[in-house]
C-alpha atoms as a PDB file:
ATOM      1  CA  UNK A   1      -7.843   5.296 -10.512  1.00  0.00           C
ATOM      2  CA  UNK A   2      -6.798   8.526  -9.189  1.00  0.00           C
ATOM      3  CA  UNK A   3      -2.804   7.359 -10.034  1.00  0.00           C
ATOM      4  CA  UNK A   4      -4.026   6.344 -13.738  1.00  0.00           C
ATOM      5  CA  UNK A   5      -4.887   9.752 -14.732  1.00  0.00           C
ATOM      6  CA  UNK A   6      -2.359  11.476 -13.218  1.00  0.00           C
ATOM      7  CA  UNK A   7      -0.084   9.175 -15.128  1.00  0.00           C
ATOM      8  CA  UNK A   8      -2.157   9.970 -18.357  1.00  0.00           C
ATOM      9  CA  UNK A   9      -1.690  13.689 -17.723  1.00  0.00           C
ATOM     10  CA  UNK A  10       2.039  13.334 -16.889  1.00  0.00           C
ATOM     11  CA  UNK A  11       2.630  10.731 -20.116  1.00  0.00           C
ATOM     12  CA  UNK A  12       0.565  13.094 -22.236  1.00  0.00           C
ATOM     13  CA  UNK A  13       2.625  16.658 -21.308  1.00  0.00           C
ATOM     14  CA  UNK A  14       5.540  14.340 -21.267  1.00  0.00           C
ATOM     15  CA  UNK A  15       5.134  13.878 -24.785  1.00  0.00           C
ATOM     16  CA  UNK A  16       4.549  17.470 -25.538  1.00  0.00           C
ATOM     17  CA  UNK A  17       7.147  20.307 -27.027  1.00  0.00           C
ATOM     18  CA  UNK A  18       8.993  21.810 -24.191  1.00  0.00           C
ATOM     19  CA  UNK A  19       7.824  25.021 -26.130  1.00  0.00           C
ATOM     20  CA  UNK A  20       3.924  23.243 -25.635  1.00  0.00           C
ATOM     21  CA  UNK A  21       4.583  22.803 -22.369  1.00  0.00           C
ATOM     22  CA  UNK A  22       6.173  26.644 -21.733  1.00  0.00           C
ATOM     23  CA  UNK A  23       3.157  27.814 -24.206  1.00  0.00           C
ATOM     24  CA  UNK A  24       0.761  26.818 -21.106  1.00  0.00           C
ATOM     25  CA  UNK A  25       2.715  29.089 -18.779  1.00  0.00           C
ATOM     26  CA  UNK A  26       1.494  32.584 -20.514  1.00  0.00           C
ATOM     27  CA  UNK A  27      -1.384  33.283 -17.900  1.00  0.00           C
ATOM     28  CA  UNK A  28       1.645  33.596 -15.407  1.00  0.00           C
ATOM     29  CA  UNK A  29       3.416  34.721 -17.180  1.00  0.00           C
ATOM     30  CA  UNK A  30       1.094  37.775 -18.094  1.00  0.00           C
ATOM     31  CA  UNK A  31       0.432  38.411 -14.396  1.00  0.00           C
ATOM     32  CA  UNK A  32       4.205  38.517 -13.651  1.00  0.00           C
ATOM     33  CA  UNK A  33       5.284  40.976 -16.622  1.00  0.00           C
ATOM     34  CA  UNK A  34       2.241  43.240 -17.085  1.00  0.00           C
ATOM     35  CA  UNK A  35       2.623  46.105 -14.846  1.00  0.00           C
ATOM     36  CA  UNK A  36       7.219  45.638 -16.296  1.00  0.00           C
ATOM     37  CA  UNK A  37       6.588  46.006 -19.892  1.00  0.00           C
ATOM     38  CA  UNK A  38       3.966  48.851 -19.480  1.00  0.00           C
ATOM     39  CA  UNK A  39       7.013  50.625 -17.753  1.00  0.00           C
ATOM     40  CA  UNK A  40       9.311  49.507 -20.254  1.00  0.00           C
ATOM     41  CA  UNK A  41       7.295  50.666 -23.284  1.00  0.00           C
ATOM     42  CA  UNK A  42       5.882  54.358 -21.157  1.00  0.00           C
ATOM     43  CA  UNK A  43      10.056  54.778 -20.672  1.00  0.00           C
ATOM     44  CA  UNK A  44      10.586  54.487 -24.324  1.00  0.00           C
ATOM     45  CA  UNK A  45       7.757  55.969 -25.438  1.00  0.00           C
ATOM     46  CA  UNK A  46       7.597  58.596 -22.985  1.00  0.00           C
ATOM     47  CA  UNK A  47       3.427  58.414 -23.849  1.00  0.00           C
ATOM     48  CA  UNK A  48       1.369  56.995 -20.777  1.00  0.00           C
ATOM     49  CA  UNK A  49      -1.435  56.243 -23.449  1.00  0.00           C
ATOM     50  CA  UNK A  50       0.774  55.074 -26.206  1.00  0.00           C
ATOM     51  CA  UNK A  51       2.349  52.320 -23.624  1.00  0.00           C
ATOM     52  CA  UNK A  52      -0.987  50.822 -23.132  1.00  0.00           C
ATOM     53  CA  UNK A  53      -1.710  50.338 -26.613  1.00  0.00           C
ATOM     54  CA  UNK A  54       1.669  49.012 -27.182  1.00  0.00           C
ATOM     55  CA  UNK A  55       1.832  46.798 -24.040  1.00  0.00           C
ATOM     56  CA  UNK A  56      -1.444  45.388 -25.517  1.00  0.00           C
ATOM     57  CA  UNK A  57       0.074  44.592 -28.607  1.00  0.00           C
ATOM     58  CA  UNK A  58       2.925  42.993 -27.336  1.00  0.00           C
ATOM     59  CA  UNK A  59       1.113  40.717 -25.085  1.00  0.00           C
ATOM     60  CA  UNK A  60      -1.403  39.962 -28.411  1.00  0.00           C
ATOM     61  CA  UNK A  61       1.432  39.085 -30.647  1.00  0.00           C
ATOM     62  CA  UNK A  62       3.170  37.140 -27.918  1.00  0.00           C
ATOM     63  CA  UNK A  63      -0.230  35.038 -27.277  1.00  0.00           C
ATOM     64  CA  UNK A  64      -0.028  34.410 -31.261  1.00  0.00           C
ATOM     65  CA  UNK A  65       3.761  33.098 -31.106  1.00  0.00           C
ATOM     66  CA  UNK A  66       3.532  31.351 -28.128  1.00  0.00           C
ATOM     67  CA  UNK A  67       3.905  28.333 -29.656  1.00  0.00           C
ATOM     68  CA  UNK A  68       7.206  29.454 -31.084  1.00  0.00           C
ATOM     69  CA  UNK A  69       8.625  30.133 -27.611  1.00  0.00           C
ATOM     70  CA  UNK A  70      12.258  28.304 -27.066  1.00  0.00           C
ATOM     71  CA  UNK A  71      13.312  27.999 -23.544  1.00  0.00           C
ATOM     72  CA  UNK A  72      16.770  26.955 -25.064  1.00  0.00           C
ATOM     73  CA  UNK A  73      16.583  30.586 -26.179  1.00  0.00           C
ATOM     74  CA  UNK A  74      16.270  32.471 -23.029  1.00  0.00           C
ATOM     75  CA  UNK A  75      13.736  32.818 -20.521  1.00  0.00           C
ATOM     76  CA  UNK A  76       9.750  34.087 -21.520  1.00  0.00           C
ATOM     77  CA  UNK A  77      10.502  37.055 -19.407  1.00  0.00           C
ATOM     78  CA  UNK A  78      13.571  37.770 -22.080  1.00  0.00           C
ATOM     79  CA  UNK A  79      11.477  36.642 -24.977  1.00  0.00           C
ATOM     80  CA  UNK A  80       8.656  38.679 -23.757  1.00  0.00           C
ATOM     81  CA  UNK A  81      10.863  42.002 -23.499  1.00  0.00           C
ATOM     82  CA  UNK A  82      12.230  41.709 -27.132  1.00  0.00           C
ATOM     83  CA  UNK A  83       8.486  41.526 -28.583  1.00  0.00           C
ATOM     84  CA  UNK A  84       7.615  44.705 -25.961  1.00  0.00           C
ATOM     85  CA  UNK A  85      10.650  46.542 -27.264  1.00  0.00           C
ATOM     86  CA  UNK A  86       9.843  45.666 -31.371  1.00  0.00           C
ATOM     87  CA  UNK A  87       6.251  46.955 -30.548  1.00  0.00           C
ATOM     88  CA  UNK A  88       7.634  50.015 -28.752  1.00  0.00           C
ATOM     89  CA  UNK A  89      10.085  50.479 -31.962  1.00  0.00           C
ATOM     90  CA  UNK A  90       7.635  50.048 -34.263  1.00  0.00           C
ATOM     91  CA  UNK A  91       5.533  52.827 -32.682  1.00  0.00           C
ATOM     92  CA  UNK A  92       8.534  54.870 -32.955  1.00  0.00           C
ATOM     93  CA  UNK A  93       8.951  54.348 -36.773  1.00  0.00           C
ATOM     94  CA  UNK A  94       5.284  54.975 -36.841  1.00  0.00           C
ATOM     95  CA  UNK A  95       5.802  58.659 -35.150  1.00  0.00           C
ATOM     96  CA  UNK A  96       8.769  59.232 -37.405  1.00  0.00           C
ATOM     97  CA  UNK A  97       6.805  58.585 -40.166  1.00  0.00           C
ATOM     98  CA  UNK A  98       4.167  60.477 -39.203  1.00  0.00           C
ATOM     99  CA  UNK A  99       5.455  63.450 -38.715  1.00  0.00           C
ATOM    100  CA  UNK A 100       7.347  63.201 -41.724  1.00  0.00           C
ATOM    101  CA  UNK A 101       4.287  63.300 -44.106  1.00  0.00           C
ATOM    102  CA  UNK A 102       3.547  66.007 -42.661  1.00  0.00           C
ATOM    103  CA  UNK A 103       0.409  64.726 -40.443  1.00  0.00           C
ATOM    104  CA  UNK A 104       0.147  65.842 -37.043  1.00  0.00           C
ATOM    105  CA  UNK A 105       1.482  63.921 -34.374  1.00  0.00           C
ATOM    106  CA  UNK A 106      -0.713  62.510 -30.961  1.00  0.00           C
ATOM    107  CA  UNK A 107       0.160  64.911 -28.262  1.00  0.00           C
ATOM    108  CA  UNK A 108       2.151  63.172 -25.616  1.00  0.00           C
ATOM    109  CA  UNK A 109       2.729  65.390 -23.249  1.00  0.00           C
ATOM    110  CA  UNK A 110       1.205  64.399 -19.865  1.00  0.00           C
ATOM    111  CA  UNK A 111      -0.546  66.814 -17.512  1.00  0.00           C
ATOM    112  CA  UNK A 112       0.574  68.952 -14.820  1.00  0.00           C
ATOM    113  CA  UNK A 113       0.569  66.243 -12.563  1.00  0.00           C
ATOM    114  CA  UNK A 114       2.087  63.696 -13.789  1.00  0.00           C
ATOM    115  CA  UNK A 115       4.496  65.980 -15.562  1.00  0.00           C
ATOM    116  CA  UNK A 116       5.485  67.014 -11.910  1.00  0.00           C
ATOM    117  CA  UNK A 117       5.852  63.990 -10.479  1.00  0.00           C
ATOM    118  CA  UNK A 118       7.699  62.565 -13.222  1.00  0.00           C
ATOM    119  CA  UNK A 119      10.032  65.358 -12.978  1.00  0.00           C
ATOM    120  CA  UNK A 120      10.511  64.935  -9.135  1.00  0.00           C
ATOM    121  CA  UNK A 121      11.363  61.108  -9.235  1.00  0.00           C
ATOM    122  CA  UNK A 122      13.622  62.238 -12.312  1.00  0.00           C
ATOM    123  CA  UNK A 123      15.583  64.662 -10.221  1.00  0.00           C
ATOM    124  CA  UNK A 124      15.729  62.188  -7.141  1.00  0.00           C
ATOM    125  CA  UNK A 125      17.003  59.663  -9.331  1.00  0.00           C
ATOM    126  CA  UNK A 126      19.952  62.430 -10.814  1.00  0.00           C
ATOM    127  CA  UNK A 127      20.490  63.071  -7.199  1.00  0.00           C
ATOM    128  CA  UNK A 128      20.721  59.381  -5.725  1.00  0.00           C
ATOM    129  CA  UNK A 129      23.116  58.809  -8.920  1.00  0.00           C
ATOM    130  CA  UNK A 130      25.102  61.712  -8.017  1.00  0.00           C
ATOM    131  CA  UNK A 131      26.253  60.376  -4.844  1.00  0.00           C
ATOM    132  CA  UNK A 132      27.194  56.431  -6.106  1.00  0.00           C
ATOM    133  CA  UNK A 133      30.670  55.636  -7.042  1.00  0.00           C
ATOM    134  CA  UNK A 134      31.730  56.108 -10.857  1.00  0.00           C
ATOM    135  CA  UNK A 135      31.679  51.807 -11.010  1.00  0.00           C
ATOM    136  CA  UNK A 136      27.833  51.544 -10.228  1.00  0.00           C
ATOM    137  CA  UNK A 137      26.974  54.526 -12.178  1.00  0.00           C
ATOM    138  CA  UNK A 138      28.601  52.699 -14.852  1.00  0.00           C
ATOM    139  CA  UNK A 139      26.886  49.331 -14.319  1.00  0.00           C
ATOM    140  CA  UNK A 140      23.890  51.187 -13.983  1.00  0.00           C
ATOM    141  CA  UNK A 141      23.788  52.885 -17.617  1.00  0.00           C
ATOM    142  CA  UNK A 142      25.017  50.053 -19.313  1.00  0.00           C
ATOM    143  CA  UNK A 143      21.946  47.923 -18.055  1.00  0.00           C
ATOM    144  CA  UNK A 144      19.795  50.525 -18.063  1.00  0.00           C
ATOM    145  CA  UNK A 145      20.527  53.131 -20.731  1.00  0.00           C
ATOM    146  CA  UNK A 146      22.735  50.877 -23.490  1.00  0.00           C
ATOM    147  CA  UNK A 147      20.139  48.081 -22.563  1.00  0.00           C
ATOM    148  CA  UNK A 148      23.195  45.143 -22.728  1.00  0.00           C
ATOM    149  CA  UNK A 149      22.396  42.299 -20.541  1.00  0.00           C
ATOM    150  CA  UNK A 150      24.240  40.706 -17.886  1.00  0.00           C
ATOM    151  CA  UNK A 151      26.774  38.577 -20.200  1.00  0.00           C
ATOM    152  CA  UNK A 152      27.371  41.603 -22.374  1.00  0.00           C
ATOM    153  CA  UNK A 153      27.970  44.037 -19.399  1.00  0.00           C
ATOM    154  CA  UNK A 154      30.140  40.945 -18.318  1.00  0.00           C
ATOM    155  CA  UNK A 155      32.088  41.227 -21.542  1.00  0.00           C
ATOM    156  CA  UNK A 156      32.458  45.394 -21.148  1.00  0.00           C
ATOM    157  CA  UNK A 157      33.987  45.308 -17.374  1.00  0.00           C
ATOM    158  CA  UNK A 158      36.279  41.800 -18.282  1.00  0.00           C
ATOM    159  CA  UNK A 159      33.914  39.747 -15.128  1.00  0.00           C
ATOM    160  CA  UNK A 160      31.788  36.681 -15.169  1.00  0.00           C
ATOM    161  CA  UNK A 161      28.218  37.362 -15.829  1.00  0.00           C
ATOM    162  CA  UNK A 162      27.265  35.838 -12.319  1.00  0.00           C
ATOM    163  CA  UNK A 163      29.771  38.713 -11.058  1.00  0.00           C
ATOM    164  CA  UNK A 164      28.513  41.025 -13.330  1.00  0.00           C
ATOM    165  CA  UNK A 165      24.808  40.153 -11.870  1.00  0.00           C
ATOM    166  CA  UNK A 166      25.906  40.832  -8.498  1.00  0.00           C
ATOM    167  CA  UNK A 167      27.606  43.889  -8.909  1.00  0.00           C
ATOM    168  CA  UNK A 168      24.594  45.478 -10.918  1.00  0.00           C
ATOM    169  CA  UNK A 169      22.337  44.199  -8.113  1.00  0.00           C
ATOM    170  CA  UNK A 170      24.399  45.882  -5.608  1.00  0.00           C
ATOM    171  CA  UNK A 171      24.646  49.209  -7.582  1.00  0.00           C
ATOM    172  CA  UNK A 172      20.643  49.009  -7.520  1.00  0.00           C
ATOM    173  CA  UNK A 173      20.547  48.458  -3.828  1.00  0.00           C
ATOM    174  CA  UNK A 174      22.339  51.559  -3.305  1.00  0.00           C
ATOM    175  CA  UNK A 175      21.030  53.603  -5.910  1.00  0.00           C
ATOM    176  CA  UNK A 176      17.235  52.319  -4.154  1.00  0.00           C
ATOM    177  CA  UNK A 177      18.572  53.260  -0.796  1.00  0.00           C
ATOM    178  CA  UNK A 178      19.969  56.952  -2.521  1.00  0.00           C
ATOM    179  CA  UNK A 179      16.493  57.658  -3.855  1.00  0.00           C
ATOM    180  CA  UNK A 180      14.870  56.724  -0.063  1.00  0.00           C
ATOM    181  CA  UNK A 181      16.766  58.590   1.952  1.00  0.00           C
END
């Protein structure tokens, strides 16, 4: 009897969507990305409290489109990401705005402390840069400040995106070890 429902589950998910079946997945997936796309949006936004509120949205609106998820598309992590960074962008047209009517705009400067520390791992991250070679600084701000993935950086430096993976992966390495030492 045991086999029987197992087979029932496995004919019934069988029959689902690979989006249904990926759509299941967001629990994990929530636990996995969380504490990323708070980064992500706090680095854009440069606004501890404006992250939340936008990592909260991006989370709601990809719990609403779930169902629309396409692995054949890219990976949730990926599809994820671009709903973070169109929450974090709309934010940013919501600022613009806002200070162009002439309202006042949410402080976002942090305090003293975290305006100190944020400084310090800034200029240990200059510093570490400082001392890679001109070929992982490179690979470093196109992932990281153009935002092109691996195929596009792939496309920039005339590699495979596999190479292109590895090299960035090294430059990271180095630039972790940099910061550490």
């Amino acid at each position: 009897m045991g086999d029987r429902s197992k087979d029932v589950t496995t004919a019934s998910t069988a029959t689902l969507p690979a989006t249904a079946v990926r759509a299941l997945d967001f629990d994990a997936l929530y636990r996995d990305a969380r504490d990323d796309v708070f980064a992500y949006t706090a680095t854009l936004l440069r606004d501890s409290a404006a992250a939340e509120d936008v990592t909260a949205q991006a989370f709601e609106r990809a719990y609403k489109r779930r169902s629309r998820f396409d692995a054949r598309r890219g990976s949730p992590r990926a599809w994820l990401f671009g709903i973070a960074r169109n929450a974090a962008l709309d934010e940013l047209r919501s600022r613009k705005r806002t200070a162009a009517a002439g309202l006042p705009v949410p402080p976002s400067t942090p305090g003293p402390d975290e305006l100190a520390e944020q400084t310090a791992e800034r200029d240990a991250v200059r510093r570490a840069l400082g001392t890679l070679v001109a070929r992982d600084r490179e690979l470093i701000a196109l992932k990281y400040h153009a935002d092109l993935s691996n195929a596009e950086i792939a496309e920039v430096l005339g590699v495979s995106a596999s190479n292109a993976g590895t090299l960035l992966h090294r430059a990271m390495t180095k630039l972790r070890e940099a910061v550490d030492a």
